[in-house]
Protein backbone atom coordinates (compact mmCIF):
# COMPACT_ATOMS: atom_id res chain seq x y z
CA UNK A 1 0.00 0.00 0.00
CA UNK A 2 0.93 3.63 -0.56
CA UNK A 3 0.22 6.21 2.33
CA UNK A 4 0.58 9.84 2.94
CA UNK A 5 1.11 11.47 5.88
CA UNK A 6 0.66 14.87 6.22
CA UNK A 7 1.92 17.09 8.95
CA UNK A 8 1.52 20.47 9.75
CA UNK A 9 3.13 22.38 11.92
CA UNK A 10 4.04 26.79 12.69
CA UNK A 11 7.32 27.80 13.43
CA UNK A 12 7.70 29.63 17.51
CA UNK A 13 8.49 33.45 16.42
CA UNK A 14 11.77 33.69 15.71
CA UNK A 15 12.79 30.22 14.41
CA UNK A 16 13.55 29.17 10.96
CA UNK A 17 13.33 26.59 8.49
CA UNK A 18 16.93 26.14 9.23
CA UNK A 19 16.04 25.25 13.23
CA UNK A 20 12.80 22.99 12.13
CA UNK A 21 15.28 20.78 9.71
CA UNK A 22 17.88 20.45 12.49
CA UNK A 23 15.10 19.41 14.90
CA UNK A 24 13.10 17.43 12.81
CA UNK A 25 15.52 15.47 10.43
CA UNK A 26 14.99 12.07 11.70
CA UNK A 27 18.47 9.91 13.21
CA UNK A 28 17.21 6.35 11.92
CA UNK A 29 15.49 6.11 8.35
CA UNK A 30 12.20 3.38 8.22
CA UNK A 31 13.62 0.61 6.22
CA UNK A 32 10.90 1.66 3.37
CA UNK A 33 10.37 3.85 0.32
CA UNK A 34 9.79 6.85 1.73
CA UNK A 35 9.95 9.89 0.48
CA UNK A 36 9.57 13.27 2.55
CA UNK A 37 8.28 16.82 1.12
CA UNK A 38 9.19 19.86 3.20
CA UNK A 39 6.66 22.72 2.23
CA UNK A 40 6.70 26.14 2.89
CA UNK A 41 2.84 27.31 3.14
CA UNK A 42 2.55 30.66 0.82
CA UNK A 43 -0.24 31.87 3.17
CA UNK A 44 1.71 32.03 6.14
CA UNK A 45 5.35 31.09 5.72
CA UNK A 46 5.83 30.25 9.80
CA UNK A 47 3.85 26.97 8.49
CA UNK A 48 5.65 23.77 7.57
CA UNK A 49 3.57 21.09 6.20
CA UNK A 50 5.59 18.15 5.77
CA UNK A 51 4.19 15.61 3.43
CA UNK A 52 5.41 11.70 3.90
CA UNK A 53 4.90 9.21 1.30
CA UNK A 54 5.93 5.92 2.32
CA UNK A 55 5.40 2.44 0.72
CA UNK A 56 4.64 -0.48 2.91
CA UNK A 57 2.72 -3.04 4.28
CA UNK A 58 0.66 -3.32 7.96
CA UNK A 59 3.47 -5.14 9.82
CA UNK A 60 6.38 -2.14 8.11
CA UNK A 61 3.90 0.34 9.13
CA UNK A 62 3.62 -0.61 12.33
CA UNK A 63 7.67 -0.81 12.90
CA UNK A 64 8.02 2.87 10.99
CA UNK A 65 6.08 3.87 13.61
CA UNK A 66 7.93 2.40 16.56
CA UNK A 67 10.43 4.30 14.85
CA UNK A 68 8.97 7.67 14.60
CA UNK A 69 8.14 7.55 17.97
CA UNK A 70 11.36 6.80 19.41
CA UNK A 71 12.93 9.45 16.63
CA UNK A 72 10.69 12.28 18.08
CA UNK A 73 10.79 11.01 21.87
CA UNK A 74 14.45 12.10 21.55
CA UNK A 75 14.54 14.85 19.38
CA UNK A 76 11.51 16.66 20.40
CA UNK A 77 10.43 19.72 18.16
CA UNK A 78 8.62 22.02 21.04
CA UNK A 79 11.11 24.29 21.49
CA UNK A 80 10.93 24.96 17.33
CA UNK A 81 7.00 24.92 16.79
CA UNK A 82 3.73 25.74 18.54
CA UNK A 83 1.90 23.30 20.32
CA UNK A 84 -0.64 22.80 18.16
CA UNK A 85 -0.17 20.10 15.59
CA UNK A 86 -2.58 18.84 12.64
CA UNK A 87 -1.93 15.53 11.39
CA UNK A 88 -3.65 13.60 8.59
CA UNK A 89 -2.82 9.78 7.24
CA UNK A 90 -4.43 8.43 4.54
CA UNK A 91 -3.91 5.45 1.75
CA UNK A 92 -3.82 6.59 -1.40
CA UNK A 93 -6.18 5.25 -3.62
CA UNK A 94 -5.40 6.18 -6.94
CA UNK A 95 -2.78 7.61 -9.00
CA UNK A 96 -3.46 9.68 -12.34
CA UNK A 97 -0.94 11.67 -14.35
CA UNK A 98 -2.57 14.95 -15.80
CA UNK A 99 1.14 15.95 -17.51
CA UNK A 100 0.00 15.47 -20.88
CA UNK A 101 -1.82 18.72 -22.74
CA UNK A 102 -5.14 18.44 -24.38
CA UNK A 103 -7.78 15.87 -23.53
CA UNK A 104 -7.79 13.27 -21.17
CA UNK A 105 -9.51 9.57 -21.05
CA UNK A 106 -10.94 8.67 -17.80
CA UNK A 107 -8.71 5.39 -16.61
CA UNK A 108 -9.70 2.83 -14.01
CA UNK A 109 -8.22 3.66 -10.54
CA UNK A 110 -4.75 2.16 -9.83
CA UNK A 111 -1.66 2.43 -7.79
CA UNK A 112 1.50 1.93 -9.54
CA UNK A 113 0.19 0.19 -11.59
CA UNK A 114 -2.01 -2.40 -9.02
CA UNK A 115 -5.78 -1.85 -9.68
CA UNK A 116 -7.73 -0.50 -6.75
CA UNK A 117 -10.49 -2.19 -5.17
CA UNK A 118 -12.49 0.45 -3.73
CA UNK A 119 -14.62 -2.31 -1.50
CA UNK A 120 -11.02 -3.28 0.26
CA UNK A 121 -10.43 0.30 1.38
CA UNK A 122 -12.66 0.74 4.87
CA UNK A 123 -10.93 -2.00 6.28
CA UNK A 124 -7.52 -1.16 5.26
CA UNK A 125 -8.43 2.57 6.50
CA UNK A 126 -9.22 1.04 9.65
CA UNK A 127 -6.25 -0.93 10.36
CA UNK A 128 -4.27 1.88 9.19
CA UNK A 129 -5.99 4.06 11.64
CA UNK A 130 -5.59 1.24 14.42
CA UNK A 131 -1.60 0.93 13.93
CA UNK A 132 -1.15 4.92 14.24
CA UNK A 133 -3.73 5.58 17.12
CA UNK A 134 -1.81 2.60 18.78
CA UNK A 135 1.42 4.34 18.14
CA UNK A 136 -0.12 7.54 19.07
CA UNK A 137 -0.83 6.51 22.71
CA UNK A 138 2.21 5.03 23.03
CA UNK A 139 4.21 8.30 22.42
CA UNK A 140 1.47 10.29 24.38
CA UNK A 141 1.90 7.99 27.09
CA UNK A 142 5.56 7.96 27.25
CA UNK A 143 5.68 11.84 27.32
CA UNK A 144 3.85 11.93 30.22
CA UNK A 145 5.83 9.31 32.17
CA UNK A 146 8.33 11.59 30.97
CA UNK A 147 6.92 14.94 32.13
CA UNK A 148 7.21 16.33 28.57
């Protein structure tokens, strides 16, 4: 499967993109395709969205998260960003390419090439969901032993 994760944070006045890279650049890579956008937001530049794509199965999602939450457990981000955070995860469910000029022909939905089966989706959303609320609480709960 192919998910996105996208992650939106603002900048504390005064830091940069500079200090959000240093803090944020992860110290163990996920063992998977994954490929990270950092964006900019035109509307208000303190904004970094970062966009994850990452190519996996349920058991390597479940370790990449292990190992995002040990990555930001040690190098947290709140002295970089506000406190408020908005995170979205989703599977992608089809891919289209709109490069060519002129007219387009409508083309069944498919994921590099795999068809989609729209029917298999709600349960793959939920166990999605399940691995990253489980990871969620994890984190949350280790902060707190923590005092963070």
């Amino acid at each position: 499967m192919k998910l996105v994760a996208i992650i939106t944070r603002t900048l504390r006045e005064g830091k940069t993109l500079q200090d959000y890279r240093e803090a944020w650049f992860h110290s163990k890579g996920f063992g998977v395709p994954t490929t990270m956008y950092t964006i900019v937001s035109a509307v208000n530049p303190r904004e970094v969205i970062s966009i994850g794509i990452i190519d996996c199965d349920l058991d390597e999602l479940s370790e990449g998260l292990q190992i995002e939450v040990a990555d930001r457990l040690a190098h947290p981000l709140e002295a970089v960003i506000e406190p408020d955070i908005g995170r979205d995860f989703g599977v992608v469910a089809a891919i289209d390419d709109f490069s060519s000029a002129g007219d387009l022909t409508p083309v069944p939905p498919a994921v590099d090439g795999a068809p989609t089966d729209f029917d298999a989706l709600p349960d793959l959303l939920t166990q999605v969901l399940a691995a990253i609320t489980k990871a969620s609480e994890r984190r949350d709960a280790i902060r707190a032993e923590r005092g963070m």
